[in-house]
N, C-alpha and C. Protein backbone atom coordinates (compact mmCIF):
# COMPACT_ATOMS: atom_id res chain seq x y z
N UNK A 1 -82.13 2.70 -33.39
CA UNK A 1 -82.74 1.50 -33.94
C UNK A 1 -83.49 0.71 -32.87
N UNK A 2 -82.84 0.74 -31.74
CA UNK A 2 -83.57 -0.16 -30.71
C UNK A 2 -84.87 0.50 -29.86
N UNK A 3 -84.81 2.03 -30.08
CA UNK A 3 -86.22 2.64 -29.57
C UNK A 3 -87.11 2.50 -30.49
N UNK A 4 -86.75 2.79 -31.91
CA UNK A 4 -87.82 2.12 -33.24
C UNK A 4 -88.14 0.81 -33.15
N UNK A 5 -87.46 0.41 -32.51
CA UNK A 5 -87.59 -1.41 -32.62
C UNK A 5 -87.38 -2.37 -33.83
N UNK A 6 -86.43 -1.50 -34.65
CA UNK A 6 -85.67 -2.16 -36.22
C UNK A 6 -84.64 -2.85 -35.80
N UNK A 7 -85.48 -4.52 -35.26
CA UNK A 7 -84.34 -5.36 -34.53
C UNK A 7 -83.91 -5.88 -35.88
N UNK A 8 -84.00 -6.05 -37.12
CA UNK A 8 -83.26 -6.48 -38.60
C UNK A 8 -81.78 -5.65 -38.54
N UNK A 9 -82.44 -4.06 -38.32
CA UNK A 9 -81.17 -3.12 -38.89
C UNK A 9 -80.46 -3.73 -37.38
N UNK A 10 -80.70 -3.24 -36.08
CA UNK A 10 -80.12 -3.05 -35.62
C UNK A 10 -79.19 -4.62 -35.35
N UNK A 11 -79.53 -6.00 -35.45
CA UNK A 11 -78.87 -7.39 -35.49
C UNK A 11 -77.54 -7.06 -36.70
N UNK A 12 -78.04 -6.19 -37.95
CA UNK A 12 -77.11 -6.20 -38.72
C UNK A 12 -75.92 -5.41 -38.31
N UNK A 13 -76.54 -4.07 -37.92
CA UNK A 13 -75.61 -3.07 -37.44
C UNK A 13 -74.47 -3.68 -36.32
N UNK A 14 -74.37 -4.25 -35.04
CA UNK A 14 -73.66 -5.75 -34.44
C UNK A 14 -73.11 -6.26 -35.14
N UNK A 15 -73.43 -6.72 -36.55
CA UNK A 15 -73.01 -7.67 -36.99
C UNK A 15 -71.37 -7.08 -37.89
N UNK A 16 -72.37 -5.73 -38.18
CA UNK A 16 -71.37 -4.84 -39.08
C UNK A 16 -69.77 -4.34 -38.26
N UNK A 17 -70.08 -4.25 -36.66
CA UNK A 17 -69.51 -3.67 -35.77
C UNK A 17 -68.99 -4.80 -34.23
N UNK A 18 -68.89 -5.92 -34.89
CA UNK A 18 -69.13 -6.57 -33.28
C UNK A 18 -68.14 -6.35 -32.86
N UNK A 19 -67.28 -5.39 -32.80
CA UNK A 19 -65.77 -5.00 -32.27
C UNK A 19 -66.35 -4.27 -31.25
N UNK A 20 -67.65 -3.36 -31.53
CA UNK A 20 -67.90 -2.57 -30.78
C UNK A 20 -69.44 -2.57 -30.07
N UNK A 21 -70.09 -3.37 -31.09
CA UNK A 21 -71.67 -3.67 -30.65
C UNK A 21 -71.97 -5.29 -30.44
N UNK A 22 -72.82 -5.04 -29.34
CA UNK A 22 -73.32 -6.12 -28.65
C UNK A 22 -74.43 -6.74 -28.97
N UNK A 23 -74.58 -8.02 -29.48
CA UNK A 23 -76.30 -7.95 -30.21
C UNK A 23 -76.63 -8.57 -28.81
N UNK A 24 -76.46 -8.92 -27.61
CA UNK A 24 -77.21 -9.29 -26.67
C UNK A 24 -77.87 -7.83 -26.28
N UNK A 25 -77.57 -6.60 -26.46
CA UNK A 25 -78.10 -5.86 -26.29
C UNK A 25 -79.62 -5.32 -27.00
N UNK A 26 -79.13 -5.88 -28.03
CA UNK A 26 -80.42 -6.15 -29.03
C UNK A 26 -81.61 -7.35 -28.35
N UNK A 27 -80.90 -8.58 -28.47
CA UNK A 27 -81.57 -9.33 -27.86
C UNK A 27 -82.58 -9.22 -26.31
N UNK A 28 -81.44 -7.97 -25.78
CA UNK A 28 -82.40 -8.10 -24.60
C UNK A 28 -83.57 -6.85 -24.35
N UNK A 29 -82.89 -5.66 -25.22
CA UNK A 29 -84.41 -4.47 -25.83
C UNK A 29 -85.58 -5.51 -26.42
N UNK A 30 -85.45 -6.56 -27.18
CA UNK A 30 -86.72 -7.09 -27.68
C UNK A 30 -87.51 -7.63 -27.05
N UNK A 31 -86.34 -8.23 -26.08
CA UNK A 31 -87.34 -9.54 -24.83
C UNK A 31 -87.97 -8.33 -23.88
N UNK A 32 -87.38 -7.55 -23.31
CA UNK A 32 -87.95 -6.36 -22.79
C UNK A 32 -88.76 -5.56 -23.44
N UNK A 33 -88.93 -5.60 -24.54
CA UNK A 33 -90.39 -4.32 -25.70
C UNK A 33 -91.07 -5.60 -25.93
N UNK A 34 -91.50 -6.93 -25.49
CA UNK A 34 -92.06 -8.22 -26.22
C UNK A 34 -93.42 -7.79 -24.91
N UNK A 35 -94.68 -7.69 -26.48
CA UNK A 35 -95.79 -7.43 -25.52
C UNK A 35 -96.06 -8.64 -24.54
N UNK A 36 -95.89 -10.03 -25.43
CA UNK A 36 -96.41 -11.25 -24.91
C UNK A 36 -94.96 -12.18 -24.73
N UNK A 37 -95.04 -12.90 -23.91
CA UNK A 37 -93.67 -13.73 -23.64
C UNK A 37 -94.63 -15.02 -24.18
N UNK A 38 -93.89 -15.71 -24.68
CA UNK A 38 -94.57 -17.21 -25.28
C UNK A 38 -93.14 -17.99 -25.96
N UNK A 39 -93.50 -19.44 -25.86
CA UNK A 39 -92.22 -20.07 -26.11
C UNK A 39 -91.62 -19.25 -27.40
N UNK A 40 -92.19 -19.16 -28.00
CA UNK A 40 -91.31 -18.67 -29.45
C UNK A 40 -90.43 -17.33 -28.78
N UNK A 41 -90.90 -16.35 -28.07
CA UNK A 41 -90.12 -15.37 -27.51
C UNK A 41 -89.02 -15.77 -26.70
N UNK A 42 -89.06 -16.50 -25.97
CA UNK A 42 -87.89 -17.24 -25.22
C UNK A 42 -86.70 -17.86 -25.55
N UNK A 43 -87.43 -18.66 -26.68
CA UNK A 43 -86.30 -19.43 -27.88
C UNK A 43 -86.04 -18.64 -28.78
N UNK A 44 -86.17 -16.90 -29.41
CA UNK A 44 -85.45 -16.36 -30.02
C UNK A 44 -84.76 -15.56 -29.34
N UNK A 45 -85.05 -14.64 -28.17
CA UNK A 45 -84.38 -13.83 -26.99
C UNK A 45 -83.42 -14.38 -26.24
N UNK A 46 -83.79 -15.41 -25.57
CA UNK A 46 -83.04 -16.14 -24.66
C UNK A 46 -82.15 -16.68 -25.08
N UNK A 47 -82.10 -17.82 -25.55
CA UNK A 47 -81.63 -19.37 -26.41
C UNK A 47 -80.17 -18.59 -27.05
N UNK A 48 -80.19 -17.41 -27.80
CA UNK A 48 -78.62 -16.45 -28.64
C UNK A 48 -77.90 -15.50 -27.66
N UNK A 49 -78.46 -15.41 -26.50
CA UNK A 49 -77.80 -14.34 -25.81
C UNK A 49 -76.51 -14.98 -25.00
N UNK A 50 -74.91 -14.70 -24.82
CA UNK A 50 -74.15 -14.80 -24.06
C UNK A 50 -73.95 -14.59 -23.18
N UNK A 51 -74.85 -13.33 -22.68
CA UNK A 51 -74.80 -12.78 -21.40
C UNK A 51 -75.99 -14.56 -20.56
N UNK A 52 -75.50 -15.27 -19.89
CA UNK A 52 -76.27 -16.14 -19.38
C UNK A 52 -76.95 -16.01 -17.97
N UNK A 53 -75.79 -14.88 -17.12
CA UNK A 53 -76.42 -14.91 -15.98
C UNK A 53 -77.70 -13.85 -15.85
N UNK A 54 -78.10 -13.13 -17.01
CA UNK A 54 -78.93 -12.50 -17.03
C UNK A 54 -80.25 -12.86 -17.93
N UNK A 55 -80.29 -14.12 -18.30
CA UNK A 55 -81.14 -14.90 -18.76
C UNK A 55 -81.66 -15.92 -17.97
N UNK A 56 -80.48 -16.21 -16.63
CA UNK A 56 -81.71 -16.60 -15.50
C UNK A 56 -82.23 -16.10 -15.18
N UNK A 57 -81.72 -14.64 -14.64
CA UNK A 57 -82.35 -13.47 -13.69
C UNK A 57 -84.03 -13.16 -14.45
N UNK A 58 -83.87 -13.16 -15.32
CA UNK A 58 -84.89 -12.93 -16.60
C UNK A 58 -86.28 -14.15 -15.97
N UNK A 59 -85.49 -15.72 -15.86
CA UNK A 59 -86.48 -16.56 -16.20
C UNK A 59 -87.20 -16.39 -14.79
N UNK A 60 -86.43 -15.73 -13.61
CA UNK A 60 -87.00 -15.93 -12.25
C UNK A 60 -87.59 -14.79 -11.84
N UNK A 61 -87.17 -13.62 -12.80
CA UNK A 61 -88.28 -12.35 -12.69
C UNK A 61 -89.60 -12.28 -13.55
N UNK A 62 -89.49 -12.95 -14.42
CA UNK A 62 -90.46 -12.55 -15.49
C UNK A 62 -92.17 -13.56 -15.17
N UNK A 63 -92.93 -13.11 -14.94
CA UNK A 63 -93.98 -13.59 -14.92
C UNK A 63 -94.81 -13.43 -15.95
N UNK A 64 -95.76 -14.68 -16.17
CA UNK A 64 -96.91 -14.53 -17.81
C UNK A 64 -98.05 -15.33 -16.68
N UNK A 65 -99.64 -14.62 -17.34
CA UNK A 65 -100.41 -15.83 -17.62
C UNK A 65 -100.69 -17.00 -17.79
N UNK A 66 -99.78 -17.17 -18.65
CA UNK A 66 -100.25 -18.40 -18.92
C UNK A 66 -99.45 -19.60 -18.46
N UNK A 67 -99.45 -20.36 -17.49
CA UNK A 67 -98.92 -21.52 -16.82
C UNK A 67 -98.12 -22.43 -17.77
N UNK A 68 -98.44 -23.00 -18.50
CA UNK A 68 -97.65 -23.88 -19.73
C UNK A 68 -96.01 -22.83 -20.13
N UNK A 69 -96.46 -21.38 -20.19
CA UNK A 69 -95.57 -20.76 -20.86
C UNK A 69 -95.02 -20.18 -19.52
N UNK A 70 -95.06 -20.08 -18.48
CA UNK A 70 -94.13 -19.94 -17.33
C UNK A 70 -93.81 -20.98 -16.68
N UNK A 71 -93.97 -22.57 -16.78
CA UNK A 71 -93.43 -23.71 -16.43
C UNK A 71 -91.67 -23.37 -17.71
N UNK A 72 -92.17 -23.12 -18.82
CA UNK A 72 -91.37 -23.53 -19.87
C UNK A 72 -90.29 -22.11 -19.49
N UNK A 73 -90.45 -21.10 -18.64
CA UNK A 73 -89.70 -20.06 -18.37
C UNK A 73 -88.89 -20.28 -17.16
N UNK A 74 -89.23 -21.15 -16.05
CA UNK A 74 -88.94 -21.55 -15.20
C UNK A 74 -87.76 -22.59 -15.28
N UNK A 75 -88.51 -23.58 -16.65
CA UNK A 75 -87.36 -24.55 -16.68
C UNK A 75 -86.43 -24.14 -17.31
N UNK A 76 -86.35 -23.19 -18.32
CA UNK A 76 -84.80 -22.51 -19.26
C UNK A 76 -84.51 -22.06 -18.36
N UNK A 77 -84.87 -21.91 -17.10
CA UNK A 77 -83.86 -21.00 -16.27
C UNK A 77 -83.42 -21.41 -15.10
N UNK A 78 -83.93 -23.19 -15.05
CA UNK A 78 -83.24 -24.30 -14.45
C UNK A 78 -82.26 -24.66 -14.97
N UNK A 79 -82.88 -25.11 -16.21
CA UNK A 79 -81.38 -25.91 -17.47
C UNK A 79 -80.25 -25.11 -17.93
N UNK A 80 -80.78 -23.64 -17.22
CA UNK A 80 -79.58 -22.87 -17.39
C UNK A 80 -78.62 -22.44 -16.78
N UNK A 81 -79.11 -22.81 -15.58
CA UNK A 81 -78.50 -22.85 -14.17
C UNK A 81 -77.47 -24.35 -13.80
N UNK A 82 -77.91 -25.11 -14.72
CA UNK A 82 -77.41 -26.31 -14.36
C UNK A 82 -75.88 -26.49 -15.36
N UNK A 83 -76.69 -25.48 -16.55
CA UNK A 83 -75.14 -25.89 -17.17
C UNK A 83 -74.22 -24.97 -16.29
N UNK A 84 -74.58 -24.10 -15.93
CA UNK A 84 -73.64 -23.02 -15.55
C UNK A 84 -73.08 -23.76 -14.66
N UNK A 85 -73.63 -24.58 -13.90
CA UNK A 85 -73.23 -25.58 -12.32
C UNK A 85 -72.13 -26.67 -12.68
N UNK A 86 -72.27 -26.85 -14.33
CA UNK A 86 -71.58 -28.03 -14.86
C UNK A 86 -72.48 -29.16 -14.62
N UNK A 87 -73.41 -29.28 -14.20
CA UNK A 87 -74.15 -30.54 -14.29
C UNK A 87 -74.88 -31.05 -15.53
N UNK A 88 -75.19 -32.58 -16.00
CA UNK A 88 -75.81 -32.99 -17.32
C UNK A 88 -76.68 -32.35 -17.62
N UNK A 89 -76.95 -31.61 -18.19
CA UNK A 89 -77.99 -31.01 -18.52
C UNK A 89 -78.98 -32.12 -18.98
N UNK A 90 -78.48 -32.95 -20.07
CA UNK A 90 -79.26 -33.97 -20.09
C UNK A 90 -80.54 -35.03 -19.20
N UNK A 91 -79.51 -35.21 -18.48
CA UNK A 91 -79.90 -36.47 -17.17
C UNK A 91 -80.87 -34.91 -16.09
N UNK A 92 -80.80 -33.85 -16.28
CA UNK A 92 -81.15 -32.93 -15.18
C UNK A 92 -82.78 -32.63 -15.96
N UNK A 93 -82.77 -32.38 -17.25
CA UNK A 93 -83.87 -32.35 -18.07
C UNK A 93 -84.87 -33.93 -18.04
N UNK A 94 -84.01 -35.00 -17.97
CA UNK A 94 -85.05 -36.39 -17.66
C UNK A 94 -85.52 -36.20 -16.40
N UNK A 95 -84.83 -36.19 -15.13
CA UNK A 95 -85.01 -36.17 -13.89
C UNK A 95 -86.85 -35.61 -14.06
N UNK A 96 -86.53 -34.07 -14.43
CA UNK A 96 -87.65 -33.51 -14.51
C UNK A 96 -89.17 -33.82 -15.19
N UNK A 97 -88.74 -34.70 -16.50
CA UNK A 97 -89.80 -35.27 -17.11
C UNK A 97 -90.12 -36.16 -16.48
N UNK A 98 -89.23 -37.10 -15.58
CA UNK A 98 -89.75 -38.39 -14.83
C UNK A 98 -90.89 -37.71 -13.74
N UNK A 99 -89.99 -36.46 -12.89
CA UNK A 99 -90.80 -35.85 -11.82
C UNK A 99 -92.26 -35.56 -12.73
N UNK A 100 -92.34 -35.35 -14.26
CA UNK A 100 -94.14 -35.06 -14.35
C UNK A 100 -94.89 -36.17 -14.49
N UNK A 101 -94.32 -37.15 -14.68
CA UNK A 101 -94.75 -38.66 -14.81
C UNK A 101 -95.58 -39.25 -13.30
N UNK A 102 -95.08 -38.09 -11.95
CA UNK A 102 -95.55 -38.92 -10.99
C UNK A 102 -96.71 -38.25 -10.65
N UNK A 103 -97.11 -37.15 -11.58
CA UNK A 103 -98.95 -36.52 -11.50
C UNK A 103 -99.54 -37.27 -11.40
């Protein structure tokens, strides 16, 4: 299912089996077969997966074109780092909006 790329069957098939199947495995064949990375790819790949330390590794390997959409890859993989650190995620996400305020 995951070389066809029937991420429906194969999310269900996990679902049918999660004793034994992993849908982060799913999750992470798609982000890996995803021609284009763009916020919507990030927030369905990224955002459900448990495996976390491999969703930073992800945000600090993965390079795009397009600047807007690798700022926004950069920072899920700040804010993801931070929860992992135990820090506010909150107050760590303002920090950063204040830092674009001083352009």
């Amino acid at each position: 299912l995951l070389l066809r790329q029937d991420w429906p069957a194969a999310f269900q098939l996990c679902k049918i089996h999660s004793d034994v199947l992993d849908s982060d495995d799913v999750y992470r064949s798609r982000w890996t077969a995803a021609h284009q990375i763009d916020e919507c790819t990030i927030r369905e790949n990224l955002d459900p997966m448990r495996d976390r330390e491999w969703v930073v590794r992800e945000c600090c390997r993965v390079t795009v074109s397009d600047p807007v959409v690798q700022l926004r890859l950069l920072q899920h993989g700040l804010l993801e780092t931070a929860r992992q650190l135990g820090m506010d995620v909150a107050a760590a996400a303002a920090d950063d909006d204040d830092d674009d305020d001083d352009d």
